[in-house]
PDB file of N, CA and C in Angstrom:
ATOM      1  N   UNK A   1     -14.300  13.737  21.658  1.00  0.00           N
ATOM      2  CA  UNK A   1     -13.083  12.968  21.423  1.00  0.00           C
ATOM      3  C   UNK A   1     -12.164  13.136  22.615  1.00  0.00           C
ATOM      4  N   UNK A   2     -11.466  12.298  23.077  1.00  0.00           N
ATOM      5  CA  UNK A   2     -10.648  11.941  24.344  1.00  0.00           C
ATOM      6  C   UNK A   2      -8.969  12.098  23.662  1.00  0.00           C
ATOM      7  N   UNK A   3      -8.781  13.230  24.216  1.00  0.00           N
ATOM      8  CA  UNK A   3      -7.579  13.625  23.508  1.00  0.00           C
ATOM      9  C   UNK A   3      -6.332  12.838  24.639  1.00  0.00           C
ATOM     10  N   UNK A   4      -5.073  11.621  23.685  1.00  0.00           N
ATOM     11  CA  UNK A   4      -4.253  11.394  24.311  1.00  0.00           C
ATOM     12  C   UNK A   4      -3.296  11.941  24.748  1.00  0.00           C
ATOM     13  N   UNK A   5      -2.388  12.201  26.311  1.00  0.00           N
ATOM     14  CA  UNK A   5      -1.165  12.797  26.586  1.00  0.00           C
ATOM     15  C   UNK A   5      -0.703  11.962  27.162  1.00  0.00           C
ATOM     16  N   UNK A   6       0.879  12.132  27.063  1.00  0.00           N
ATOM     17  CA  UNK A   6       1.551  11.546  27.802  1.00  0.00           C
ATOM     18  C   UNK A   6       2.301  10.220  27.272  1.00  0.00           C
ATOM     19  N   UNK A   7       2.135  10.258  26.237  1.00  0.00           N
ATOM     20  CA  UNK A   7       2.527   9.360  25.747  1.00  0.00           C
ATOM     21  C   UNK A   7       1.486   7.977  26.257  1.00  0.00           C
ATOM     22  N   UNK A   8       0.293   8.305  26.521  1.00  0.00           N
ATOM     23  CA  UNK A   8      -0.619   7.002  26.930  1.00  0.00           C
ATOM     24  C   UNK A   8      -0.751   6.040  25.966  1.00  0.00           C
ATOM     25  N   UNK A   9      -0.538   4.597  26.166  1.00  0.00           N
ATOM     26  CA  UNK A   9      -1.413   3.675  25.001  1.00  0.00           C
ATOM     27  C   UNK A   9      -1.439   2.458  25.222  1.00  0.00           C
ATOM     28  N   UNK A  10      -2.328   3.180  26.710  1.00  0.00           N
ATOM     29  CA  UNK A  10      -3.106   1.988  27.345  1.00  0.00           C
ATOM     30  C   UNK A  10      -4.696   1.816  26.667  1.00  0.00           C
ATOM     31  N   UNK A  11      -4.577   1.984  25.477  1.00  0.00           N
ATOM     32  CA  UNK A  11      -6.139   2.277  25.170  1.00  0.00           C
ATOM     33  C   UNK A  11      -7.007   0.821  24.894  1.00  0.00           C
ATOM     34  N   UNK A  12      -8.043   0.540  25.133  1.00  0.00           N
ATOM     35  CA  UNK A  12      -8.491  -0.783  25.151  1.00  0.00           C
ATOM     36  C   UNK A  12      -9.713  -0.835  24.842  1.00  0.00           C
ATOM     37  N   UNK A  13     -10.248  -1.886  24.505  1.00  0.00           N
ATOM     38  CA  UNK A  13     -11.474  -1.687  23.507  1.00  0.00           C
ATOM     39  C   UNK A  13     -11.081  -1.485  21.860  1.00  0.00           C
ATOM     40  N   UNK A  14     -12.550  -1.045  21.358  1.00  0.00           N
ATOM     41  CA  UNK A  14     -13.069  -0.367  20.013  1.00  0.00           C
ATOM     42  C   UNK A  14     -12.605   1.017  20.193  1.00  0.00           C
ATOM     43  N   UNK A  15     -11.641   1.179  19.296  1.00  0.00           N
ATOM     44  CA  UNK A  15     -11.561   2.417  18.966  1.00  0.00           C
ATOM     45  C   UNK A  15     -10.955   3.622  17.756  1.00  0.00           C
ATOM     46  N   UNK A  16     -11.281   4.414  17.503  1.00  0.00           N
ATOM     47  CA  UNK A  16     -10.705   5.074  16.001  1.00  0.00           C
ATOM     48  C   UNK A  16      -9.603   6.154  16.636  1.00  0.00           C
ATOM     49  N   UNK A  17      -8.609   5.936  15.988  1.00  0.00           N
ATOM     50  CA  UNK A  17      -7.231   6.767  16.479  1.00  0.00           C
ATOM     51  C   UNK A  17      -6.963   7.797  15.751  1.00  0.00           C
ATOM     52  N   UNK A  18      -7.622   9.306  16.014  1.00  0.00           N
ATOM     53  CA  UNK A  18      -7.148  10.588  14.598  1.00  0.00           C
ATOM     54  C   UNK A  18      -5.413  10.747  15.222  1.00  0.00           C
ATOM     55  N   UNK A  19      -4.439  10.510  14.192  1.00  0.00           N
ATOM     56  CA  UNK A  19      -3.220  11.206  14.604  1.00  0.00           C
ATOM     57  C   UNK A  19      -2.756  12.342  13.855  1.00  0.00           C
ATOM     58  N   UNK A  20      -2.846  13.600  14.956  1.00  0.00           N
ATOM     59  CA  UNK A  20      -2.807  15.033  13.779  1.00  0.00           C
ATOM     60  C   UNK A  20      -1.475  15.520  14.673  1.00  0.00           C
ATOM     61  N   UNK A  21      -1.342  17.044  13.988  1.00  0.00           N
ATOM     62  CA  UNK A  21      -0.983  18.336  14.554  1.00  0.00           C
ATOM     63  C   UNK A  21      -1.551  19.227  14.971  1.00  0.00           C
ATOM     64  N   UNK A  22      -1.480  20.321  15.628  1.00  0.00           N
ATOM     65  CA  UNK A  22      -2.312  21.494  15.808  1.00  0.00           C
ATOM     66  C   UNK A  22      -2.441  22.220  14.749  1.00  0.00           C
ATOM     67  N   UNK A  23      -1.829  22.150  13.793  1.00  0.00           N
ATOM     68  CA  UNK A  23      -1.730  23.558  12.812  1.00  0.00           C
ATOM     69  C   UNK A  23      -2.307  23.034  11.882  1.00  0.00           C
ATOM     70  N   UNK A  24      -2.696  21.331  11.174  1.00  0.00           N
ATOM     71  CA  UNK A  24      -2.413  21.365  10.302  1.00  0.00           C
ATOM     72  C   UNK A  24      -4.068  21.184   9.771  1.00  0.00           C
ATOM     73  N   UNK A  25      -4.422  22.140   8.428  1.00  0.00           N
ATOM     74  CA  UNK A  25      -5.884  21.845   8.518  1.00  0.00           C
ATOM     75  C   UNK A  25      -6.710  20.320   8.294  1.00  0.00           C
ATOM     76  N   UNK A  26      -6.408  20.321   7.113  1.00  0.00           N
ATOM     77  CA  UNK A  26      -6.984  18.573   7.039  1.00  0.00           C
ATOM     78  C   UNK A  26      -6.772  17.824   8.650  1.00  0.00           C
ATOM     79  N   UNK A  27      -6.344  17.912   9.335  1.00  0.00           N
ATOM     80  CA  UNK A  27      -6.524  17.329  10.630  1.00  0.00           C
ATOM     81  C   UNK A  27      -7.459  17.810  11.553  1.00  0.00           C
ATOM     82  N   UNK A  28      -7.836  19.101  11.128  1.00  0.00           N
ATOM     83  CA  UNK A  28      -8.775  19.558  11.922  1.00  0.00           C
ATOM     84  C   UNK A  28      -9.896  19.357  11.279  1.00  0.00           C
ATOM     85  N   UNK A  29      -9.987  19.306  10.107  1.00  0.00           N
ATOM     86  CA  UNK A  29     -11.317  19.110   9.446  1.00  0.00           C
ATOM     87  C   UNK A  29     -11.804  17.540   9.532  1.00  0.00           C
ATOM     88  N   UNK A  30     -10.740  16.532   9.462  1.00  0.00           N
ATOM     89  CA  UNK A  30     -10.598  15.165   9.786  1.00  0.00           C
ATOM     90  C   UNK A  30     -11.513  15.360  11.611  1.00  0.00           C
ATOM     91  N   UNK A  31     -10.494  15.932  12.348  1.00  0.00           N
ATOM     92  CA  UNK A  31     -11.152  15.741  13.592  1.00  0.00           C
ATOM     93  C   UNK A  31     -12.919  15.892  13.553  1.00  0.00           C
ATOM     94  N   UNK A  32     -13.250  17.449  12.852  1.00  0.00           N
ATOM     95  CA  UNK A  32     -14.601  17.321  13.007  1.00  0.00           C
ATOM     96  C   UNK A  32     -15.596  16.595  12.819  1.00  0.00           C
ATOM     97  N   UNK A  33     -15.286  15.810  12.044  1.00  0.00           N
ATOM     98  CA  UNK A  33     -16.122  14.834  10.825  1.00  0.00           C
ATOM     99  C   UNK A  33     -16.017  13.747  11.736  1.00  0.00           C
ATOM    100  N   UNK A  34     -15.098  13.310  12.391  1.00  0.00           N
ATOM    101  CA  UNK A  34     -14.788  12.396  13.893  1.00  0.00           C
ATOM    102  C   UNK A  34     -15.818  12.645  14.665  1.00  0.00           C
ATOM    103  N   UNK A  35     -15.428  13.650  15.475  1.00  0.00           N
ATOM    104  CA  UNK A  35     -16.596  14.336  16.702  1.00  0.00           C
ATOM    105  C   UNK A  35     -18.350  14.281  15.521  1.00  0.00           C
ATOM    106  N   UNK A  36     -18.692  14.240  15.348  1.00  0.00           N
ATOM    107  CA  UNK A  36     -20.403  14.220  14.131  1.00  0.00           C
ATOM    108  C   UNK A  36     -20.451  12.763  14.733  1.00  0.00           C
ATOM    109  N   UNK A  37     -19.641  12.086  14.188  1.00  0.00           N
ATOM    110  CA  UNK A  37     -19.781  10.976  13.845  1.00  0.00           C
ATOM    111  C   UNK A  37     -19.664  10.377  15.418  1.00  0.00           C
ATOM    112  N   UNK A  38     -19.076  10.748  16.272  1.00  0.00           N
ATOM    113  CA  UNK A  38     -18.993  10.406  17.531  1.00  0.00           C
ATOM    114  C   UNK A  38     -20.333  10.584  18.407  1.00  0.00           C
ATOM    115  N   UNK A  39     -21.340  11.452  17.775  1.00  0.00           N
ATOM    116  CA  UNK A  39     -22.443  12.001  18.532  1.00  0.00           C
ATOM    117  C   UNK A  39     -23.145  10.721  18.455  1.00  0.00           C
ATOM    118  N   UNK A  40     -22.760   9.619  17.496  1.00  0.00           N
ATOM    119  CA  UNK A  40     -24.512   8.745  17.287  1.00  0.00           C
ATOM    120  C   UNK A  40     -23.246   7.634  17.420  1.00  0.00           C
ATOM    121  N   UNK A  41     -22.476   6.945  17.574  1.00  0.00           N
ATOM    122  CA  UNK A  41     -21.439   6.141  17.956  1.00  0.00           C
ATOM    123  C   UNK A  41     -20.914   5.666  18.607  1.00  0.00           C
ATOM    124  N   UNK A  42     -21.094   6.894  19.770  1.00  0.00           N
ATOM    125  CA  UNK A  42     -20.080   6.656  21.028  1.00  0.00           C
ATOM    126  C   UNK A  42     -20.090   5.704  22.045  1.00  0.00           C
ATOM    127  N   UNK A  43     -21.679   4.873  21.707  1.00  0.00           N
ATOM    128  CA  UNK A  43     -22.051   3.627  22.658  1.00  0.00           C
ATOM    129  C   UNK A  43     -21.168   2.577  22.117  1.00  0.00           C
ATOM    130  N   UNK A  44     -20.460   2.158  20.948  1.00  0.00           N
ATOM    131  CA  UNK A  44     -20.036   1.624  20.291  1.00  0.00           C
ATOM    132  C   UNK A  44     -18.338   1.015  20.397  1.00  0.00           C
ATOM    133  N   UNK A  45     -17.863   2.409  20.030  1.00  0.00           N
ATOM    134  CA  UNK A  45     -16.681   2.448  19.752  1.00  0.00           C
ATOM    135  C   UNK A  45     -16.007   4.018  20.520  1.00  0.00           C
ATOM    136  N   UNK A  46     -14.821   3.904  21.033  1.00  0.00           N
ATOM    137  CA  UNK A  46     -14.063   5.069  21.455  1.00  0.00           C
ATOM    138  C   UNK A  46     -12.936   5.793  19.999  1.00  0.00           C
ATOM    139  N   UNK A  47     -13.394   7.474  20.480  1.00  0.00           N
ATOM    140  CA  UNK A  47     -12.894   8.448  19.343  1.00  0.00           C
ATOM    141  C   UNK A  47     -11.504   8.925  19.885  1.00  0.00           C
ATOM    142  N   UNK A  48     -10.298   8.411  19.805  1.00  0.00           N
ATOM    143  CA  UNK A  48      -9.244   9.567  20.290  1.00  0.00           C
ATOM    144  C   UNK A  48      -8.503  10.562  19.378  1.00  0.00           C
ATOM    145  N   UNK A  49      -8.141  11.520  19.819  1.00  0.00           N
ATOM    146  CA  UNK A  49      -7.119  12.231  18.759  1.00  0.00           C
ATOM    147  C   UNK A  49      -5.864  12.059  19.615  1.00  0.00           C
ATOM    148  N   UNK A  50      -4.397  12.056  19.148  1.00  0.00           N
ATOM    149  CA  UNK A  50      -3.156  12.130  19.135  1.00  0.00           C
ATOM    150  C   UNK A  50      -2.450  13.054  18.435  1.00  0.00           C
ATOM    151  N   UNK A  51      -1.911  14.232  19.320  1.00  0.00           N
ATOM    152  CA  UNK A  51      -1.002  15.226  18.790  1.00  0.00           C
ATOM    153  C   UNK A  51       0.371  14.187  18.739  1.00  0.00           C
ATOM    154  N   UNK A  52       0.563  14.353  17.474  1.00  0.00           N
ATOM    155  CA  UNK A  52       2.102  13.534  16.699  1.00  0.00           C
ATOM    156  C   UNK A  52       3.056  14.172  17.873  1.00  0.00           C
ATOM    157  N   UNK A  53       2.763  15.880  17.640  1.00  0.00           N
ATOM    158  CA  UNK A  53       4.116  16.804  18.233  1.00  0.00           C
ATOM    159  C   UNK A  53       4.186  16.533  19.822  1.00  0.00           C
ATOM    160  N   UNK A  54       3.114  15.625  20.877  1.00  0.00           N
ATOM    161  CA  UNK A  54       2.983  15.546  21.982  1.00  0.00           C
ATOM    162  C   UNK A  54       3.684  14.045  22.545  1.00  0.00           C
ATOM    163  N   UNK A  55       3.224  13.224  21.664  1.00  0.00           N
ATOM    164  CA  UNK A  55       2.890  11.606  21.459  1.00  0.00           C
ATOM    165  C   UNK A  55       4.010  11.061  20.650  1.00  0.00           C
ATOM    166  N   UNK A  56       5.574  11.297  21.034  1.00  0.00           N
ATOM    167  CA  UNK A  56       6.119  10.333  20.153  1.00  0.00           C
ATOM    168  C   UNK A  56       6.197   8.789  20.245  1.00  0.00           C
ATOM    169  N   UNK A  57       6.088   8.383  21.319  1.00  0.00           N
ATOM    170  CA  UNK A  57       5.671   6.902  21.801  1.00  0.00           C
ATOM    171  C   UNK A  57       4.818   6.613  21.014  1.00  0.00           C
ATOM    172  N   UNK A  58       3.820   6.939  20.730  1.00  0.00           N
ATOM    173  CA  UNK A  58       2.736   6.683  19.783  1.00  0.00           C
ATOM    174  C   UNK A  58       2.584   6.607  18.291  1.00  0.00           C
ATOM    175  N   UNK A  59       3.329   7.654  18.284  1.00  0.00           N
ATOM    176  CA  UNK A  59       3.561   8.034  16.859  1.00  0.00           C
ATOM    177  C   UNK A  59       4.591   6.862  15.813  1.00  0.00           C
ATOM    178  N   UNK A  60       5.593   6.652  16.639  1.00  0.00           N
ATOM    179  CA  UNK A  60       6.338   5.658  16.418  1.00  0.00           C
ATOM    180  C   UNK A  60       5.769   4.642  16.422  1.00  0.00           C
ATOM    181  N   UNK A  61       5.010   3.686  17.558  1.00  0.00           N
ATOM    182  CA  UNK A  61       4.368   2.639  17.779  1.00  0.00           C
ATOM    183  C   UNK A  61       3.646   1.910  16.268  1.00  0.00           C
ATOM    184  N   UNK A  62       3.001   3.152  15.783  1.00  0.00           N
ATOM    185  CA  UNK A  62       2.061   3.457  14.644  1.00  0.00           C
ATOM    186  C   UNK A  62       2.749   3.674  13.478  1.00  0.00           C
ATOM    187  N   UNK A  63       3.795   3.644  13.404  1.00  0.00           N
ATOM    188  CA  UNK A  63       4.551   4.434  12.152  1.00  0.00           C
ATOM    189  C   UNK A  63       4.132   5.466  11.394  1.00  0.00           C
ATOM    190  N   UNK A  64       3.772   6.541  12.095  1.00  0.00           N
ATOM    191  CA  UNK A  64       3.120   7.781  11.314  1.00  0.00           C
ATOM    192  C   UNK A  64       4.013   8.349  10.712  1.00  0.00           C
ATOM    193  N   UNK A  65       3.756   8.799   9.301  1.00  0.00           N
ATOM    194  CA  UNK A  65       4.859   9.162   8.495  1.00  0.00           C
ATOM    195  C   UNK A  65       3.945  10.751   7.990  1.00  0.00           C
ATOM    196  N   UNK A  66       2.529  10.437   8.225  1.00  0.00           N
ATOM    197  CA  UNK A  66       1.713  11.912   7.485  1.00  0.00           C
ATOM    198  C   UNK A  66       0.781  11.904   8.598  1.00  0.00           C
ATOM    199  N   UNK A  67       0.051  13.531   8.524  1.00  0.00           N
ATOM    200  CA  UNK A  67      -1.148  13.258   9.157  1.00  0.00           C
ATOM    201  C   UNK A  67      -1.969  14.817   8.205  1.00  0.00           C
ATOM    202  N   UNK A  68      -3.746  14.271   8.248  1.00  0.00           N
ATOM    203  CA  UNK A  68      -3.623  13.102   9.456  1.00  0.00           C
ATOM    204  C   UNK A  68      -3.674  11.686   9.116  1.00  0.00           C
ATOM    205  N   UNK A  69      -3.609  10.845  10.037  1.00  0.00           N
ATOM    206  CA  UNK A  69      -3.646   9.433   9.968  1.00  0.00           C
ATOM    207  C   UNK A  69      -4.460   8.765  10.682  1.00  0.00           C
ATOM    208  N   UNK A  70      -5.935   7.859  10.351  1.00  0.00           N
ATOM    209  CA  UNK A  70      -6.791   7.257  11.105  1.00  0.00           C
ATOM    210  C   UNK A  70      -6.701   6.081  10.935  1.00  0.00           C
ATOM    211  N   UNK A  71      -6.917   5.319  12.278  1.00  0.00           N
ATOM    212  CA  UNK A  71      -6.391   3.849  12.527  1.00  0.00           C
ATOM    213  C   UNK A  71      -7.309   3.652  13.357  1.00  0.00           C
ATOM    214  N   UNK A  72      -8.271   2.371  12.870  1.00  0.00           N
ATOM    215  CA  UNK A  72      -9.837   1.994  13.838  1.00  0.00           C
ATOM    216  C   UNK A  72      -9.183   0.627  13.753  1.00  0.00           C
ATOM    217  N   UNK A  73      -9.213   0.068  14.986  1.00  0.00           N
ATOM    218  CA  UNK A  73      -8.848  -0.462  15.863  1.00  0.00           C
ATOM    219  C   UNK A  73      -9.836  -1.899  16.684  1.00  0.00           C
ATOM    220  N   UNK A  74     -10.103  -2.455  16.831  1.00  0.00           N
ATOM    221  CA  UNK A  74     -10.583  -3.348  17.744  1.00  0.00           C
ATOM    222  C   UNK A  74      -9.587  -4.107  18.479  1.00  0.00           C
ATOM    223  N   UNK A  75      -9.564  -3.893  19.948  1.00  0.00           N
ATOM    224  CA  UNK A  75      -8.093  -4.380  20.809  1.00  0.00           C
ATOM    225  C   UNK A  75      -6.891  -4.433  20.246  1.00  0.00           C
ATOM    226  N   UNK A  76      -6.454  -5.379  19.578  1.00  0.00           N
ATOM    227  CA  UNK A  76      -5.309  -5.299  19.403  1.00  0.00           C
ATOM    228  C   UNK A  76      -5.140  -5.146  18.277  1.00  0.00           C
ATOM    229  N   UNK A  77      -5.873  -5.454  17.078  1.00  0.00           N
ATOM    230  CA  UNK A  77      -6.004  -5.518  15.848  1.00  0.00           C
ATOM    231  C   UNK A  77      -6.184  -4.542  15.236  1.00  0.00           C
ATOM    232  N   UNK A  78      -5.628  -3.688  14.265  1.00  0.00           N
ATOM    233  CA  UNK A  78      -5.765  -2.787  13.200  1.00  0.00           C
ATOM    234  C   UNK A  78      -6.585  -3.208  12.015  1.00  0.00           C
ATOM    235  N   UNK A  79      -7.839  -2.908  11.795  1.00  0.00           N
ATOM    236  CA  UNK A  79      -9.268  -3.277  10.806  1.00  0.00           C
ATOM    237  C   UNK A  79      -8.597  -2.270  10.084  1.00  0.00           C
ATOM    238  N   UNK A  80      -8.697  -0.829   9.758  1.00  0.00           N
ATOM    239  CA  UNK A  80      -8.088  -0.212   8.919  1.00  0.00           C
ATOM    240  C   UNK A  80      -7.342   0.681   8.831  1.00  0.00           C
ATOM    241  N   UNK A  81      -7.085   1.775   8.260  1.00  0.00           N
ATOM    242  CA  UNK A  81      -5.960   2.451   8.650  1.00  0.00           C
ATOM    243  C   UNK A  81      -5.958   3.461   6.965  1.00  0.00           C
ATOM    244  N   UNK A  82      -6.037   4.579   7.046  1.00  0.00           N
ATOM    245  CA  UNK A  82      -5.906   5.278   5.847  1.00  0.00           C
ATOM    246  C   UNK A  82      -5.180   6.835   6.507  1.00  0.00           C
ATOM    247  N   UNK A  83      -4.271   7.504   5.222  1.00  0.00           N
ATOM    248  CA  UNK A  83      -3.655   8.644   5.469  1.00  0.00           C
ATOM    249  C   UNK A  83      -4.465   9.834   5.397  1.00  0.00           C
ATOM    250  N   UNK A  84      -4.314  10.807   5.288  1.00  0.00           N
ATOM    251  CA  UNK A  84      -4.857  11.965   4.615  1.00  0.00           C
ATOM    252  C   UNK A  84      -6.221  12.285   4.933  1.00  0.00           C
ATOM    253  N   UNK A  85      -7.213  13.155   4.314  1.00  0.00           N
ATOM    254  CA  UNK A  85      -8.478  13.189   5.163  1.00  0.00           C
ATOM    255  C   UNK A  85      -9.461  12.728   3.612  1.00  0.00           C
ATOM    256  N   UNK A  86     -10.783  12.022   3.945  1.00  0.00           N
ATOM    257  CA  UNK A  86     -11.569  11.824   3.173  1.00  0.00           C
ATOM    258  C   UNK A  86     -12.847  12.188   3.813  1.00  0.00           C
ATOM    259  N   UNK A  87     -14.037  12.579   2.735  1.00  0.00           N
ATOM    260  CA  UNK A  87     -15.493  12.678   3.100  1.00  0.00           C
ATOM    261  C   UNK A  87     -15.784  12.156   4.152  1.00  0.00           C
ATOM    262  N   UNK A  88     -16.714  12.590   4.342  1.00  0.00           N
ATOM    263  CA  UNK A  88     -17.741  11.969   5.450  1.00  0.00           C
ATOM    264  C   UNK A  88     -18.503  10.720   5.372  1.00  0.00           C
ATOM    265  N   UNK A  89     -18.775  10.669   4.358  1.00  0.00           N
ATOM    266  CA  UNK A  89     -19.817   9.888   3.750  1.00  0.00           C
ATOM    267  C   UNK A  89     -18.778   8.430   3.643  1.00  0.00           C
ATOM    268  N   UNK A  90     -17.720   8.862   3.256  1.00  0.00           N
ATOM    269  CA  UNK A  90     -16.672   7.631   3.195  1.00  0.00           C
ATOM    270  C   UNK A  90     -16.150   7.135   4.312  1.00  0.00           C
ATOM    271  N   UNK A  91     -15.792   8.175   5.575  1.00  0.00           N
ATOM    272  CA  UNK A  91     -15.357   7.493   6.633  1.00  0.00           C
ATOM    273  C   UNK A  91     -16.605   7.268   7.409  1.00  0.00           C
ATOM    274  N   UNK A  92     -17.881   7.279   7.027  1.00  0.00           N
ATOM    275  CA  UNK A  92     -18.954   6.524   8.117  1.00  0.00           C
ATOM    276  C   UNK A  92     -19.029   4.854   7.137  1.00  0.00           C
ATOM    277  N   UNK A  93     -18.989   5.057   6.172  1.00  0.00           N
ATOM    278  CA  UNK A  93     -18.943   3.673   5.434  1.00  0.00           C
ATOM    279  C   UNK A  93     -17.825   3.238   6.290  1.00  0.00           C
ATOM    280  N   UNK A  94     -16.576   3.598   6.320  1.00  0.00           N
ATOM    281  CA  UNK A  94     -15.261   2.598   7.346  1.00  0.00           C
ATOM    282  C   UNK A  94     -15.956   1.927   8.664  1.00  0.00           C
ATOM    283  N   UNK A  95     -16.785   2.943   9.115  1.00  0.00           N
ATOM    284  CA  UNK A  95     -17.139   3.027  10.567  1.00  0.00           C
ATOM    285  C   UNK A  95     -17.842   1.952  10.481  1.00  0.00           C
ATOM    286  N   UNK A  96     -19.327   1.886   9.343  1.00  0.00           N
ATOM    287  CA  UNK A  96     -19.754   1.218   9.439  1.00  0.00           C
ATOM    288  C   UNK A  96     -19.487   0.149   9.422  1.00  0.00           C
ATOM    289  N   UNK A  97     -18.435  -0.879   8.546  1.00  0.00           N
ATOM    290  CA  UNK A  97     -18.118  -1.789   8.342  1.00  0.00           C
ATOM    291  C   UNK A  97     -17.012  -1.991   9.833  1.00  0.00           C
ATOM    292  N   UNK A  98     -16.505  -1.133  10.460  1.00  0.00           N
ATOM    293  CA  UNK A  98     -15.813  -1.740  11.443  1.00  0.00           C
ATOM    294  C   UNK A  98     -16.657  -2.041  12.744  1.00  0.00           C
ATOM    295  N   UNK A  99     -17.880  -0.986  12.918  1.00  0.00           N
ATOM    296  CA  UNK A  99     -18.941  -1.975  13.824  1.00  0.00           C
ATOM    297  C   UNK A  99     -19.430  -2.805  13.723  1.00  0.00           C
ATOM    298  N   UNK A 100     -19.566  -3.306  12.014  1.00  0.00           N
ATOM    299  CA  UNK A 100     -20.365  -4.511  11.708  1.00  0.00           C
ATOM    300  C   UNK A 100     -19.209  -5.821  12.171  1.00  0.00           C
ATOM    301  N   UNK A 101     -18.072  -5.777  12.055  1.00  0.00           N
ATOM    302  CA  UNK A 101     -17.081  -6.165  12.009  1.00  0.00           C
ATOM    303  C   UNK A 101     -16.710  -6.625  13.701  1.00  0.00           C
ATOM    304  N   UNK A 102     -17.263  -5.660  14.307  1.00  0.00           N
ATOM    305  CA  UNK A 102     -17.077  -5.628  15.913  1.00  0.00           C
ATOM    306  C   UNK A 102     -18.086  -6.567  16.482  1.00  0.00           C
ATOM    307  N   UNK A 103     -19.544  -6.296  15.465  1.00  0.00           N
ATOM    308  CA  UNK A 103     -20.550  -6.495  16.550  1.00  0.00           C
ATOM    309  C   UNK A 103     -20.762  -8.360  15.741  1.00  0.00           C
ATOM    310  N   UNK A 104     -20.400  -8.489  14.361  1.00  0.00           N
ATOM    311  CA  UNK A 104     -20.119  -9.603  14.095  1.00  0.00           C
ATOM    312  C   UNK A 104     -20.111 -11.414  14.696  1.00  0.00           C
ATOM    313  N   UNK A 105     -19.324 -10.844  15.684  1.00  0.00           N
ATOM    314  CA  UNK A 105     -18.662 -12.087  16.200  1.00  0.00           C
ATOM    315  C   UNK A 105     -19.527 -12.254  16.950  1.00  0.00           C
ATOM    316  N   UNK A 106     -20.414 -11.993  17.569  1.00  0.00           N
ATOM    317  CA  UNK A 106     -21.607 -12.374  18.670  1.00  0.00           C
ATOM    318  C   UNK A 106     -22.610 -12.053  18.492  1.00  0.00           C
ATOM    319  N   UNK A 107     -23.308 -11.474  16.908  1.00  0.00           N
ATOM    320  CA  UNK A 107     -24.675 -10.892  16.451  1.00  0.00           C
ATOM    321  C   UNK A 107     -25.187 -12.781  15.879  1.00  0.00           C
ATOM    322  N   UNK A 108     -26.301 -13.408  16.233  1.00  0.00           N
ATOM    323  CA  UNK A 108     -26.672 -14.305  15.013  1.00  0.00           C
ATOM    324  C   UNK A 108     -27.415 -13.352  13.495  1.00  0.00           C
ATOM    325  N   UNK A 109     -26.601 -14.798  12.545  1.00  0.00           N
ATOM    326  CA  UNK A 109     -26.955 -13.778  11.107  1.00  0.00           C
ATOM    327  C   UNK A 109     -28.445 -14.571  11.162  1.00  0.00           C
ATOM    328  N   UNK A 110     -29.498 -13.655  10.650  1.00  0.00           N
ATOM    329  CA  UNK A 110     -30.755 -13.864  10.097  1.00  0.00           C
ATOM    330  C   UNK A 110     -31.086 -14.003   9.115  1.00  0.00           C
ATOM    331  N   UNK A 111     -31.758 -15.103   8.299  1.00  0.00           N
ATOM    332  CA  UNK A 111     -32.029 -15.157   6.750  1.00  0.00           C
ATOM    333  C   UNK A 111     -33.291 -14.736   6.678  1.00  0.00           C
ATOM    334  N   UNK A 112     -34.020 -14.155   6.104  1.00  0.00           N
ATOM    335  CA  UNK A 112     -35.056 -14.112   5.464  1.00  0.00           C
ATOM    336  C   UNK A 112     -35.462 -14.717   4.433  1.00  0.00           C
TER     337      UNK A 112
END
């Protein structure tokens, strides 16, 4: 995962946005389940994390009110966006549907 500073958000492309803290656990456990999921993905879509306490440009931009907070992204568009941390199994279903979602627009559909 490509951790943002600086208030950066020049980010472009496909990508899933973790916005945490350092301390706080569900954000770290959120992050890991990120990075897994980043190992078989990463041709795909870009993983960042955002420290809230680093990133207020960002934080604001986003209206983060909790974290953590994940926001998958395609350019400019927000596909989804949920608070708090959930399974694994649930945020590869997001994933999945936001690559299908990505790769969509230029895959032909096949009938059988």
């Amino acid at each position: 995962m490509i951790k943002i500073s600086n208030n950066n958000d020049s980010i472009k492309g496909n990508h899933i946005l973790l916005f945490m803290t350092p301390h706080c656990n569900p954000c770290k456990n959120m992050k890991l389940i990120l990075e897994e999921l980043e190992k078989t993905h990463s041709d795909k879509i870009d993983f960042y994390f955002v420290d809230t306490t680093q990133n207020e440009k960002l934080t604001d931009k986003y209206k983060i009110k909790s974290v953590p907070t994940t926001i998958l992204k395609n350019e400019n568009t927000i596909k989804d966006r949920f608070a708090g941390f959930i399974e694994t199994v649930d945020l590869e279903n997001k994933l999945m549907n936001l690559l299908f979602d990505f790769s969509s627009e230029t895959d032909e559909f096949i009938d059988f």
